[in-house]
C-alpha atoms as a PDB file:
ATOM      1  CA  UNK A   1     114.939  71.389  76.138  1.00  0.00           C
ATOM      2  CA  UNK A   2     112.689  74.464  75.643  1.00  0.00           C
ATOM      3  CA  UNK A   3     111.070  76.012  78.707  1.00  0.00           C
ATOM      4  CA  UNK A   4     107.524  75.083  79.286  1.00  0.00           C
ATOM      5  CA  UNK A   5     105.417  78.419  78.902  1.00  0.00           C
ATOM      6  CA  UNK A   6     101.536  78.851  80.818  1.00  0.00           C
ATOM      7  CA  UNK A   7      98.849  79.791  77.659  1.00  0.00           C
ATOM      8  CA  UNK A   8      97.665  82.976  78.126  1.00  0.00           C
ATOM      9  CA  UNK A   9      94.113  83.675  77.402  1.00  0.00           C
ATOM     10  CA  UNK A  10      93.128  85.556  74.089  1.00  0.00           C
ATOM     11  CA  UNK A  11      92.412  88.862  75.668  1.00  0.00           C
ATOM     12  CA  UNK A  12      95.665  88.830  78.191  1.00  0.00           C
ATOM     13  CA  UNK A  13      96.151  88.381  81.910  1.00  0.00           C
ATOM     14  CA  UNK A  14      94.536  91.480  82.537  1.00  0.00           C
ATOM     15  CA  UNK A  15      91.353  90.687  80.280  1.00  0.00           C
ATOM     16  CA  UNK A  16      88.580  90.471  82.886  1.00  0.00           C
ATOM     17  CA  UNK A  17      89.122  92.026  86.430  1.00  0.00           C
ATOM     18  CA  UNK A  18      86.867  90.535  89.132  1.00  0.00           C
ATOM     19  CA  UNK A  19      84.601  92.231  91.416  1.00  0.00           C
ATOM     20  CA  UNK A  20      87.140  91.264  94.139  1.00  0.00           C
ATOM     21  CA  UNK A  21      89.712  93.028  91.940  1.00  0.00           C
ATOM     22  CA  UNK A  22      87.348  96.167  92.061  1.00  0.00           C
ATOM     23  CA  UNK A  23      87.013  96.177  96.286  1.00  0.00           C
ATOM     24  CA  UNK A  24      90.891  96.038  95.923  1.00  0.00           C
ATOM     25  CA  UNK A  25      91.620  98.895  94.156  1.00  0.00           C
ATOM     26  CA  UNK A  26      88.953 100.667  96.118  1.00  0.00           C
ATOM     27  CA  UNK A  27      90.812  99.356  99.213  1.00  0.00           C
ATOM     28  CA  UNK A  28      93.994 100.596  97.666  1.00  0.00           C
ATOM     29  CA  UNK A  29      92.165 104.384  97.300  1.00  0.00           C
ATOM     30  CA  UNK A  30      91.791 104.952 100.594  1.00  0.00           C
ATOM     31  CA  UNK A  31      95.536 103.929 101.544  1.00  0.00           C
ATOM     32  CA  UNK A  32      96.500 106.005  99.179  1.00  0.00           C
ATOM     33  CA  UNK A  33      94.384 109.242 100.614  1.00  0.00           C
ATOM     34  CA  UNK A  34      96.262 108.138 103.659  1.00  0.00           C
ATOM     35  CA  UNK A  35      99.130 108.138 102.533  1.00  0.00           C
ATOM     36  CA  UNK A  36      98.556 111.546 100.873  1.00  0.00           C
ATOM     37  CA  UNK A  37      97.796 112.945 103.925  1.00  0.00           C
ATOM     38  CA  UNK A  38     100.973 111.885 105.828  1.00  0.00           C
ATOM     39  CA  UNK A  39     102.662 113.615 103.230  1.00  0.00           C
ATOM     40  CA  UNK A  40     101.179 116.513 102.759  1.00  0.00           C
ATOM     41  CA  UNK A  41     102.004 116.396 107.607  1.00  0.00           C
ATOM     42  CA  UNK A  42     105.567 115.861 106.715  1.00  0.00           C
ATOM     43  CA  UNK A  43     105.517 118.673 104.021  1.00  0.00           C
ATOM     44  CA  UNK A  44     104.404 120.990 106.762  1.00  0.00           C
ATOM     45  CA  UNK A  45     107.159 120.027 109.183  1.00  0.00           C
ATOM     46  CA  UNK A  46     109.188 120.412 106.115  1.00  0.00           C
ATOM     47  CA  UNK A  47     110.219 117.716 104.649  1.00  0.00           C
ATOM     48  CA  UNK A  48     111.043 116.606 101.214  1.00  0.00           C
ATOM     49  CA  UNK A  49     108.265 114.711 100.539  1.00  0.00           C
ATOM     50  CA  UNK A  50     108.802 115.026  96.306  1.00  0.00           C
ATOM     51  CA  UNK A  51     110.008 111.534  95.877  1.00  0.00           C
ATOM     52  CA  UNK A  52     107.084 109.930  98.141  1.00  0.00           C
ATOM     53  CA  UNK A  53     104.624 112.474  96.235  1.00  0.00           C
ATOM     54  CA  UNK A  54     105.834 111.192  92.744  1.00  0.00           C
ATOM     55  CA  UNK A  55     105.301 107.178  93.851  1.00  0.00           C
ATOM     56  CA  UNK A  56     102.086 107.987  95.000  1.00  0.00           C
ATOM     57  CA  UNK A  57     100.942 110.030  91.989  1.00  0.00           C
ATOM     58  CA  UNK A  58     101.625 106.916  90.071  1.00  0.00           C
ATOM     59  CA  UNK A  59      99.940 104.652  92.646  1.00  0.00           C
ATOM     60  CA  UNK A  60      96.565 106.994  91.636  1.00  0.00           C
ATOM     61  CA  UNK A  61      97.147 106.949  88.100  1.00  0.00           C
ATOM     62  CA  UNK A  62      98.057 103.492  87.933  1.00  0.00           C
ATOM     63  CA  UNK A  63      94.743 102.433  89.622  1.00  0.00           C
ATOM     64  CA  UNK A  64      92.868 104.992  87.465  1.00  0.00           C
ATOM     65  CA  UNK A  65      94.162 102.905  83.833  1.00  0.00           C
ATOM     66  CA  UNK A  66      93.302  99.373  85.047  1.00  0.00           C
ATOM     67  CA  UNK A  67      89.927 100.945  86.484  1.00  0.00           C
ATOM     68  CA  UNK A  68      89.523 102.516  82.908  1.00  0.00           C
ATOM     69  CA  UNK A  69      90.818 100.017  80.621  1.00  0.00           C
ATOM     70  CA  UNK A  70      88.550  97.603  82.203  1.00  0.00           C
ATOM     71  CA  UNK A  71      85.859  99.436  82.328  1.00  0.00           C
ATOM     72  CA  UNK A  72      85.377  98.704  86.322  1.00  0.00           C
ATOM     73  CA  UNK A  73      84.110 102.041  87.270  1.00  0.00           C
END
């Protein structure tokens, strides 16, 4: 038997991002200045902080595309 698959709407899953959606990723920009500046504490004690500073690079860039490609700025 083949495995039942959901539709998925013309424009994709990611088609139309809700205002909701918009206070989330705003949400998420100020954990991720957090975030930046526990880092950037640790990096003065001297820690290697390149692996954390990498994920949250792509944290920011990843909520700059959807922001973008949606057009939710």
């Amino acid at each position: 038997m083949a495995p039942v698959t959901k539709p998925v709407a013309a424009g994709g899953p990611l088609h139309d991002i809700s205002a909701e959606t918009v206070q989330s990723l705003d949400a998420i920009k100020g954990e991720l200045d957090t975030a930046m500046g526990d880092i950037e504490a640790l990096e003065k004690i001297g820690m290697d902080v390149s692996r954390l500073r990498e994920r949250l690079d792509w944290g920011y860039k990843a909520r700059d595309i959807i922001l973008e490609r949606f057009k939710a700025r």
